[in-house]
Protein backbone atom coordinates (compact mmCIF):
# COMPACT_ATOMS: atom_id res chain seq x y z
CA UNK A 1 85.75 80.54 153.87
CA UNK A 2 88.65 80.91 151.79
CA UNK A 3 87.62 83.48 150.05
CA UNK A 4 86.66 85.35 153.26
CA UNK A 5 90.66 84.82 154.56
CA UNK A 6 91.94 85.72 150.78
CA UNK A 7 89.80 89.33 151.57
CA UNK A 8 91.37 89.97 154.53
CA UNK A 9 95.00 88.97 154.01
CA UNK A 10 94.37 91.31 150.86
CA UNK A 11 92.61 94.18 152.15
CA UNK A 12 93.84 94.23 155.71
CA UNK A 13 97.42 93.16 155.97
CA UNK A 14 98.72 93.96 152.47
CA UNK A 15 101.13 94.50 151.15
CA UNK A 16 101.91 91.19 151.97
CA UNK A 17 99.89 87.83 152.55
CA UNK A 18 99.64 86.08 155.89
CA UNK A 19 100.10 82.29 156.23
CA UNK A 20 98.87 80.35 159.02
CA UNK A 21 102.36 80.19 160.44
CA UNK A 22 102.72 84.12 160.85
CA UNK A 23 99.34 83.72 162.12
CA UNK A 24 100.37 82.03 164.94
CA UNK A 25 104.11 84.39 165.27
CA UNK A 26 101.56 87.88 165.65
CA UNK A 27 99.50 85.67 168.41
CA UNK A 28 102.52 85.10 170.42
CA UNK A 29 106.19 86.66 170.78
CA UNK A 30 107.72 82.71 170.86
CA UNK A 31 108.32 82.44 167.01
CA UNK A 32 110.16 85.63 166.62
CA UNK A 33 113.40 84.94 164.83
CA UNK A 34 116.26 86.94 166.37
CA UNK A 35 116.78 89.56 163.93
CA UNK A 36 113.32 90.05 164.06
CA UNK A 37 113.46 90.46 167.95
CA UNK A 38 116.36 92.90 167.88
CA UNK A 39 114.93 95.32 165.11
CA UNK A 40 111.36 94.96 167.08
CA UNK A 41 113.40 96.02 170.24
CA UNK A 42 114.77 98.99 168.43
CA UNK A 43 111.12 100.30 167.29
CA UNK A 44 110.35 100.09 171.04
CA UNK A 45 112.80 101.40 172.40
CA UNK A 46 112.86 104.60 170.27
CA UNK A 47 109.50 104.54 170.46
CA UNK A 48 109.42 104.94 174.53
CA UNK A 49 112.23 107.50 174.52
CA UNK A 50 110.35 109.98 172.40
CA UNK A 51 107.04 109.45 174.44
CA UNK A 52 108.81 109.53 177.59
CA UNK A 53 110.95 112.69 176.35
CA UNK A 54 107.32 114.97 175.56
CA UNK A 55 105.66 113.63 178.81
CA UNK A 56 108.83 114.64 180.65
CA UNK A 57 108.72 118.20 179.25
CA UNK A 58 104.16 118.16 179.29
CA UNK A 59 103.85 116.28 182.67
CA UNK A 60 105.75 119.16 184.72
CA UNK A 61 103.76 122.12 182.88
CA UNK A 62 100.18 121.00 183.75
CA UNK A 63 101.00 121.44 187.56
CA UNK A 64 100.27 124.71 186.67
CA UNK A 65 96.69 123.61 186.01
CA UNK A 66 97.03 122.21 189.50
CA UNK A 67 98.36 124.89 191.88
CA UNK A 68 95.12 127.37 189.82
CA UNK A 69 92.37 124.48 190.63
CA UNK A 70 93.21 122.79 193.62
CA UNK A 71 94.02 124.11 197.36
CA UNK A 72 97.62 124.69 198.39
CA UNK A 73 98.13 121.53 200.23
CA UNK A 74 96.76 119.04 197.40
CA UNK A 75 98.59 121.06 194.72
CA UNK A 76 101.62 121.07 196.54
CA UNK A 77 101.27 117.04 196.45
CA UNK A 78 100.33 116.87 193.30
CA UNK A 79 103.31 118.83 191.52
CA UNK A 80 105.57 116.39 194.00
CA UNK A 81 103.80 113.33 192.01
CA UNK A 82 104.28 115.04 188.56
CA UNK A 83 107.86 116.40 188.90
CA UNK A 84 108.38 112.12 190.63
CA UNK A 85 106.40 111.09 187.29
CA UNK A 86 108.68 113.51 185.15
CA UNK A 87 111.75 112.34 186.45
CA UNK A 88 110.69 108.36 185.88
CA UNK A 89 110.14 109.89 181.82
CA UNK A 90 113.75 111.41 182.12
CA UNK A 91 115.40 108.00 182.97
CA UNK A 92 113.43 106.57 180.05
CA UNK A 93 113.95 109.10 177.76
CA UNK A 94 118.06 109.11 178.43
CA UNK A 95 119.80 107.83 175.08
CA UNK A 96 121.61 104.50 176.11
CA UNK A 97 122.97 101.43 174.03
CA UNK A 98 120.48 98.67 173.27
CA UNK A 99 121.90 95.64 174.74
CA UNK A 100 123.98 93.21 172.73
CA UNK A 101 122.57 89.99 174.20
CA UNK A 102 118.96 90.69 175.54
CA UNK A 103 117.60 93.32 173.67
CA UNK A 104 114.33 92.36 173.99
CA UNK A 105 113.62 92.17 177.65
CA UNK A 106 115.44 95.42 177.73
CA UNK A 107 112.71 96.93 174.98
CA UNK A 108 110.14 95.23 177.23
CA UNK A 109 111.27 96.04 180.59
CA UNK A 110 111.31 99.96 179.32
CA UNK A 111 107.94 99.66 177.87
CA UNK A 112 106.15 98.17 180.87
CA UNK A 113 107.69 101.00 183.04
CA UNK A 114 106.53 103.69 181.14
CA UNK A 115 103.14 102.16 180.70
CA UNK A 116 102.59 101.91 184.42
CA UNK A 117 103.49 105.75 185.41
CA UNK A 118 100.35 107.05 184.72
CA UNK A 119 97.85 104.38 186.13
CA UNK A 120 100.13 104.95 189.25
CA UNK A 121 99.88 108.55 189.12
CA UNK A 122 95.82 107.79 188.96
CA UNK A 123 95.93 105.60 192.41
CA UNK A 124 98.35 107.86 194.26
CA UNK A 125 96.31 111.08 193.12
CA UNK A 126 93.17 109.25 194.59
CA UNK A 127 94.83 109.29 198.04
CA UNK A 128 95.81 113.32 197.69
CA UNK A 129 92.61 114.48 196.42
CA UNK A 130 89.60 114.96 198.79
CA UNK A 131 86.49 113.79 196.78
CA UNK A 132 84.28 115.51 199.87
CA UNK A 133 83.39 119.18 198.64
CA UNK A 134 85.08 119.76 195.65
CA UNK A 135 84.56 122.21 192.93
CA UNK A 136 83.30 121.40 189.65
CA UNK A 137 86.63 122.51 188.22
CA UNK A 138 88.21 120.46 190.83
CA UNK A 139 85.83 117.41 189.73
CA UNK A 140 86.82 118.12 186.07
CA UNK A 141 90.22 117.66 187.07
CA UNK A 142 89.66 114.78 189.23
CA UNK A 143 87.68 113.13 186.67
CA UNK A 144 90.17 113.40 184.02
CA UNK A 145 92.62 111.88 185.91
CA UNK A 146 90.56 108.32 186.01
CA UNK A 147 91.03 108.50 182.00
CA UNK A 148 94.83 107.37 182.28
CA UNK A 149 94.31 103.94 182.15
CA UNK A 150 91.72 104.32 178.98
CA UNK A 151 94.91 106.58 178.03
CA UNK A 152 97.47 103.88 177.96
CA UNK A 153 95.53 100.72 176.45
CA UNK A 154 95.05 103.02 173.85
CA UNK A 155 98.81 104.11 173.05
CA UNK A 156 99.76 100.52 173.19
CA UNK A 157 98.46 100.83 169.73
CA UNK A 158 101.64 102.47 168.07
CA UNK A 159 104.14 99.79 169.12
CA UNK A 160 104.71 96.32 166.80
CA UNK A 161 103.60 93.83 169.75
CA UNK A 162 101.96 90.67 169.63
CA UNK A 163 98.45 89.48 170.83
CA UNK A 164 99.59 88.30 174.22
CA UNK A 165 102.07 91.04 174.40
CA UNK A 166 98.91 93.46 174.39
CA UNK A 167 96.96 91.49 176.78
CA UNK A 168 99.69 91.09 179.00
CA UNK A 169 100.65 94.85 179.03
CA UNK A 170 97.28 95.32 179.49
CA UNK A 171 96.70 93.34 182.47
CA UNK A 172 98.59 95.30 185.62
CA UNK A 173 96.83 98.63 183.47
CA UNK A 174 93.15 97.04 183.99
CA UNK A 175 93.96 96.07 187.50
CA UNK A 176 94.68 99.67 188.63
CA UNK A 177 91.80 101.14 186.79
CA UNK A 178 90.14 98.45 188.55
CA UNK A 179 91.26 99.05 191.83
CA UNK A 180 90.61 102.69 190.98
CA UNK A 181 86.75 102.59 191.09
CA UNK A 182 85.93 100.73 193.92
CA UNK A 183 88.28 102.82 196.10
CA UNK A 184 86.95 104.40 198.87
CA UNK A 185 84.38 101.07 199.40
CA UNK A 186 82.84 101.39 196.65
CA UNK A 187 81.57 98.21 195.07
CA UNK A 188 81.99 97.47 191.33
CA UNK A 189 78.98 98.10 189.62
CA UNK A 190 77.79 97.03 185.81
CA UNK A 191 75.91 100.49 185.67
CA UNK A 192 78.35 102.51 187.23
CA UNK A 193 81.51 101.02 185.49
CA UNK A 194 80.45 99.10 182.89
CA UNK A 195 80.71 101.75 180.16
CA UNK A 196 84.08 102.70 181.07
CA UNK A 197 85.32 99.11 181.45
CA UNK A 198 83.82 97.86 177.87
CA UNK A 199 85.81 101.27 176.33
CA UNK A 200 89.04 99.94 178.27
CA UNK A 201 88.16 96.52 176.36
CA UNK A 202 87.69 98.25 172.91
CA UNK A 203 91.17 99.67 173.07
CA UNK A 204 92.91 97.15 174.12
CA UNK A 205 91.10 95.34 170.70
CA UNK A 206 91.85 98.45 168.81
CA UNK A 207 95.75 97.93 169.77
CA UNK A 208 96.07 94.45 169.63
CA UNK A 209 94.87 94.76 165.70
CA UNK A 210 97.42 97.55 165.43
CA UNK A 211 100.02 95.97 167.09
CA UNK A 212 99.57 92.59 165.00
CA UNK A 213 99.19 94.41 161.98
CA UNK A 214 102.46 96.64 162.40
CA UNK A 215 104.47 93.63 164.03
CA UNK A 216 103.25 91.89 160.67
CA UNK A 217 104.53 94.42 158.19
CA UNK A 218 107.92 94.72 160.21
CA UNK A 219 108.33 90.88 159.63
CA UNK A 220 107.29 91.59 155.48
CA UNK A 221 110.34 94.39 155.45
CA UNK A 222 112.78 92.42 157.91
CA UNK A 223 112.60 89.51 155.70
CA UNK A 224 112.78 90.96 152.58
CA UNK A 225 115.96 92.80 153.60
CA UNK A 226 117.70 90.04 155.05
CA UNK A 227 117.21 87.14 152.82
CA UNK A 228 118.54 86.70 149.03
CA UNK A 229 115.79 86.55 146.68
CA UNK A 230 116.83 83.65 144.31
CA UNK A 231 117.95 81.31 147.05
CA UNK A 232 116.03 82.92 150.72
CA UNK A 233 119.38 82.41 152.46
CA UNK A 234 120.71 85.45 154.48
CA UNK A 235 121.98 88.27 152.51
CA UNK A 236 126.09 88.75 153.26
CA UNK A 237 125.25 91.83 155.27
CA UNK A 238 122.61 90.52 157.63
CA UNK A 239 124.58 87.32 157.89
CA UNK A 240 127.51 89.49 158.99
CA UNK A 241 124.86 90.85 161.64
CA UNK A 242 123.91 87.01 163.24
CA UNK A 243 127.66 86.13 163.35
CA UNK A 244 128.17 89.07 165.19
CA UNK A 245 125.87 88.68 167.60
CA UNK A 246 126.78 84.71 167.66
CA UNK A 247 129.93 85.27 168.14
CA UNK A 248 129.58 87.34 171.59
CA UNK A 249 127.29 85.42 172.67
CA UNK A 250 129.26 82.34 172.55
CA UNK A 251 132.43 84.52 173.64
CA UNK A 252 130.31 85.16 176.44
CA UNK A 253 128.86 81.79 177.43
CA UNK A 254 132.46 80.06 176.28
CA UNK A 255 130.56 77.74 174.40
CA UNK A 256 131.87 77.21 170.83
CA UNK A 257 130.54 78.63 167.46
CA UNK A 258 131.21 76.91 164.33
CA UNK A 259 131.45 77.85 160.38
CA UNK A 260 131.21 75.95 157.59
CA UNK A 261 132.41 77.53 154.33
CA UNK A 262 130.80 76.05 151.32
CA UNK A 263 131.81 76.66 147.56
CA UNK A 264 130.32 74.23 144.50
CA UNK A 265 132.87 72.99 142.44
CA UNK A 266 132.95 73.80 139.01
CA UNK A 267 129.79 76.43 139.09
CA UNK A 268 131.25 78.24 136.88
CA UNK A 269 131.16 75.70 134.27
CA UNK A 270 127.25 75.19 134.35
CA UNK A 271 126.46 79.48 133.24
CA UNK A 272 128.68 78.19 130.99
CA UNK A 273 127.50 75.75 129.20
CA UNK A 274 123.39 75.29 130.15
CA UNK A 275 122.82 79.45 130.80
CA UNK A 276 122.71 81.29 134.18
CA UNK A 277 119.11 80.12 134.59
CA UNK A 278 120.40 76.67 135.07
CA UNK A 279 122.78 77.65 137.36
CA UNK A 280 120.38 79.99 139.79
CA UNK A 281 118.54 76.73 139.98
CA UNK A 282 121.75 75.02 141.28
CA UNK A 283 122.27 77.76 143.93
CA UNK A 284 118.55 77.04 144.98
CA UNK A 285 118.88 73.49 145.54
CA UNK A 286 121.91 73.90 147.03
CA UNK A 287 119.96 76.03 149.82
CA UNK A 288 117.41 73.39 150.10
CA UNK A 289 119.73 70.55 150.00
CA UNK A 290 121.82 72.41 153.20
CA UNK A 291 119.03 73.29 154.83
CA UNK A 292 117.49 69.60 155.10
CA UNK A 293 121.24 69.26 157.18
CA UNK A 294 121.09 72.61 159.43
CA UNK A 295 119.32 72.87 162.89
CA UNK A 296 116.24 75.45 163.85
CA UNK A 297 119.24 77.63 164.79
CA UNK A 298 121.81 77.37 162.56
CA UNK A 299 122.02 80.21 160.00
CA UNK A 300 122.55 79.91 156.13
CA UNK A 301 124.65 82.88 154.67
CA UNK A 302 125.17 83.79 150.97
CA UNK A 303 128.41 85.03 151.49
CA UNK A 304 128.54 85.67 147.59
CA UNK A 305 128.38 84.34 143.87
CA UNK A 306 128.37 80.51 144.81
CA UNK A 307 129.84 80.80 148.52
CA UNK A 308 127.62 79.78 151.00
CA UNK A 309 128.17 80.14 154.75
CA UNK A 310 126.30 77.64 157.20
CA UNK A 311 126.72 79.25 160.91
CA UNK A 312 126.73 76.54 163.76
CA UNK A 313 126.45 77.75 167.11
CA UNK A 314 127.06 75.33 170.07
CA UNK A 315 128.81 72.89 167.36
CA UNK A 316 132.05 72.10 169.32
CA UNK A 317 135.00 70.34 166.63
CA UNK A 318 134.45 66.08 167.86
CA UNK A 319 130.67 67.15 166.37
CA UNK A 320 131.53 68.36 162.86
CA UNK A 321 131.68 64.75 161.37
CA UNK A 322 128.01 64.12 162.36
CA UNK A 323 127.11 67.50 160.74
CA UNK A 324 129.52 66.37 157.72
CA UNK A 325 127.24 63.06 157.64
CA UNK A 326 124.06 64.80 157.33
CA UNK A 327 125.42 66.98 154.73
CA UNK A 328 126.78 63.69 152.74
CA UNK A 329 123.12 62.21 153.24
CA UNK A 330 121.07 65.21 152.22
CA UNK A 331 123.53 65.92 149.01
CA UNK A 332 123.58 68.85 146.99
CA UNK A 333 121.56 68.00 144.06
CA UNK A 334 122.09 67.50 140.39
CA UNK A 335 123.97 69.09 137.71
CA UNK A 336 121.58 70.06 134.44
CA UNK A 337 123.24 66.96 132.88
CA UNK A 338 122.67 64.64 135.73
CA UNK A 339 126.18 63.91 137.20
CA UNK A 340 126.38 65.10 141.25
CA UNK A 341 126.91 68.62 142.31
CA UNK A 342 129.82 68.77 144.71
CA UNK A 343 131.36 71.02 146.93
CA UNK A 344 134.35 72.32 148.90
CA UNK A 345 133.92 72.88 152.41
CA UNK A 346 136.50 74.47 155.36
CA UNK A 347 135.05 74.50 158.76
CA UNK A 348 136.55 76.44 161.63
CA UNK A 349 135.26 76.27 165.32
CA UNK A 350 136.05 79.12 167.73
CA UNK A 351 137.46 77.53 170.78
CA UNK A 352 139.40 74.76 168.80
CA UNK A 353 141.07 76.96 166.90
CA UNK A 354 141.49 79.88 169.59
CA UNK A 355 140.05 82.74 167.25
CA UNK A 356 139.21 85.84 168.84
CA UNK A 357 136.71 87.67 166.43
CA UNK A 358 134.10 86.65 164.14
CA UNK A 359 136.29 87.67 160.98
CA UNK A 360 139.04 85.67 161.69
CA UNK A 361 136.35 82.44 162.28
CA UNK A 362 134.82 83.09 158.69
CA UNK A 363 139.08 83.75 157.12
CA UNK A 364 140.33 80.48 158.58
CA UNK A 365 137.11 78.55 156.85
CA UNK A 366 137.70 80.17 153.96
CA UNK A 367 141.41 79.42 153.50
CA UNK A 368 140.45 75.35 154.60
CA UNK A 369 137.60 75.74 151.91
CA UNK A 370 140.37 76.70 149.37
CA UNK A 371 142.78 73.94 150.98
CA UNK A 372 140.03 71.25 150.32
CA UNK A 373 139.55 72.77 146.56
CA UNK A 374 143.77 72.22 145.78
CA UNK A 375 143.34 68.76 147.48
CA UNK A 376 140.77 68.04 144.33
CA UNK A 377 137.69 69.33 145.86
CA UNK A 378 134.21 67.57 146.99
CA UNK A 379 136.37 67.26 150.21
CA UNK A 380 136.22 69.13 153.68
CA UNK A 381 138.61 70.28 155.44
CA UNK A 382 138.23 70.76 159.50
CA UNK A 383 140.26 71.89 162.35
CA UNK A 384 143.34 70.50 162.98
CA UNK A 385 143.44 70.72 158.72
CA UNK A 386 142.04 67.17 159.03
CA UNK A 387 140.56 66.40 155.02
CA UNK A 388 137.27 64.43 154.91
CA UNK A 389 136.62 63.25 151.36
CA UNK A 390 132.21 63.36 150.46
């Protein structure tokens, strides 16, 4: 069994390996970190705005096709549907601003709209064409039309979504292809329908593979350019990115966000006398050491060298000691010759000390991290320049 799982995480989802964990992240949307979410929402998003910008320009030009097959009166309705369709693909297509707080829904909301123009166009074209008497040109055409739903599970295929993501997209699509063939009274019949339901089925499979698969490699990339690779703490430049967005978030829901400015004492004293190795290995327990003291969604920064920076959302100032105490309990580790690794610490929180930008959070940390190093470090220093020894 193992060996079957080692073949497929090889051959299937390389170039990376799949744990059980992201596993259970490409089955559902839930575990999606938040930079993972946003840069997801961008792939969408641009995604559906080219789509929606070539169906706006193709939908209009086939009503030629129309007014040559069909009868004045049906054409007629028929270019009002695909000029009402077209203008749907404009509003989609229209550059605008992803949106700072939820730009997921707004990636979502977006995608479900598109998806859901052309099985519409199928059940409103049902009502304008006359199946009595037509031509076989004019059955060509109406037969093609039915094919929009098959159409749509199977473009689902180029965006990174998750298995439920697929089958819930694919839900409202199945229901109108559904409704679709037993219009007119007609009952729902395996020999009739079955064929076109099980190909519905296989691309829906076909895109939930590709969706997993791409929403799998996206993770691979997003992680490997956000984190460090000696320590897997955030890189300065996609730590910038989460305070950011932290920041106006917590601007906007005036609830505080707090940062905690960590610098080991003496660091550079280890490269100097045990080698750099020993001191990448300090950095690394460092990270572990911090994280046993952070919460699921805290955020751990290498802001460079031997800074660290531990972001705190929803930390308001009377909480800081407790976080202090579970940073005294989990330590930072060991020196190569056995004595204590220590650190100095500043800590700044947004609506105790009235900041108005993220930058200005991180600066007054930083300058209470260099107060606590004069005061003879393995201190902290919070707002209100109140020193805590460790």
């Amino acid at each position: 069994m193992n060996k079957l799982w080692n073949a497929i995480t090889e051959h299937i989802v390389a170039p990376s390996r799949l744990t059980a964990d992201q596993l259970l992240g490409l089955l559902t949307p839930l575990g999606r970190s938040v930079h993972l979410r946003r840069h997801a929402a961008s792939v969408i998003v641009a995604r559906v705005q080219l789509i929606s910008a070539l169906f706006a320009v193709l939908v209009p030009l086939w009503a030629v096709v129309d007014v040559w097959v069909f009868d004045t009166r049906t054409a007629t309705w028929l270019v009002l549907l695909r000029l009402a369709s077209a203008a749907v693909f404009v509003a989609l297509a229209w550059p605008r601003e992803i949106s700072a707080t939820r730009p997921y829904t707004q990636a979502v909301a977006m995608l479900l709209v598109m998806l859901m123009v052309p099985p519409l166009f199928y059940l409103v074209s049902l009502q304008i064409v006359d199946p009595v008497g037509l031509t076989d040109s004019q059955r060509l055409m109406a037969q093609l039309y039915t094919f929009m739903p098959t159409i749509v599970l199977g473009g689902l295929a180029i965006f990174p979504l998750t298995a439920l993501e697929i089958v819930l997209f694919s839900l409202p699509v199945l229901g109108a292809a559904l409704i679709g063939m037993t219009s007119g009274g007609v009952e729902l019949a395996l020999d009739q329908h079955g064929a076109a339901l099980w190909f519905m089925l296989m691309m829906m499979g076909v895109a939930m593979f590709s969706g997993m698969s791409q929403s799998h490699y996206m993770e691979s990339l997003v992680h490997k350019a956000m984190t460090d690779p000696l320590t897997g703490a955030y890189t300065r430049r996609s730590g910038i990115e989460a305070l950011e967005l932290m920041f106006r978030l917590s601007s906007m829901s005036g609830k505080p966000l707090a940062v905690a400015f960590f610098d080991l004492d003496h660091f550079k004293a280890i490269n100097d006398a045990f080698g750099h190795e020993a001191g990448d290995q300090a950095l690394c327990t460092l990270v572990e050491r911090l994280r046993r003291s952070l919460r699921r969604g805290d955020v751990l920064v290498r802001w460079g060298g031997e800074e660290f920076v531990a972001v705190l959302p929803e930390l308001p100032a009377d909480q800081i000691p407790a976080f202090l105490q579970r940073v005294r309990q989990a330590g930072f580790g060991e020196r190569p010759d056995g004595t204590p690794l220590t650190a100095s610490i500043g800590v700044a929180e947004s609506i105790a000390d009235g900041v108005l930008d993220w930058r200005a959070l991180v600066e007054k940390a930083d300058q209470r991290m260099y107060a606590a190093k004069r005061a003879g470090r393995d201190r902290a220093v919070l707002p209100g320049e109140v020193t805590v020894p460790l």
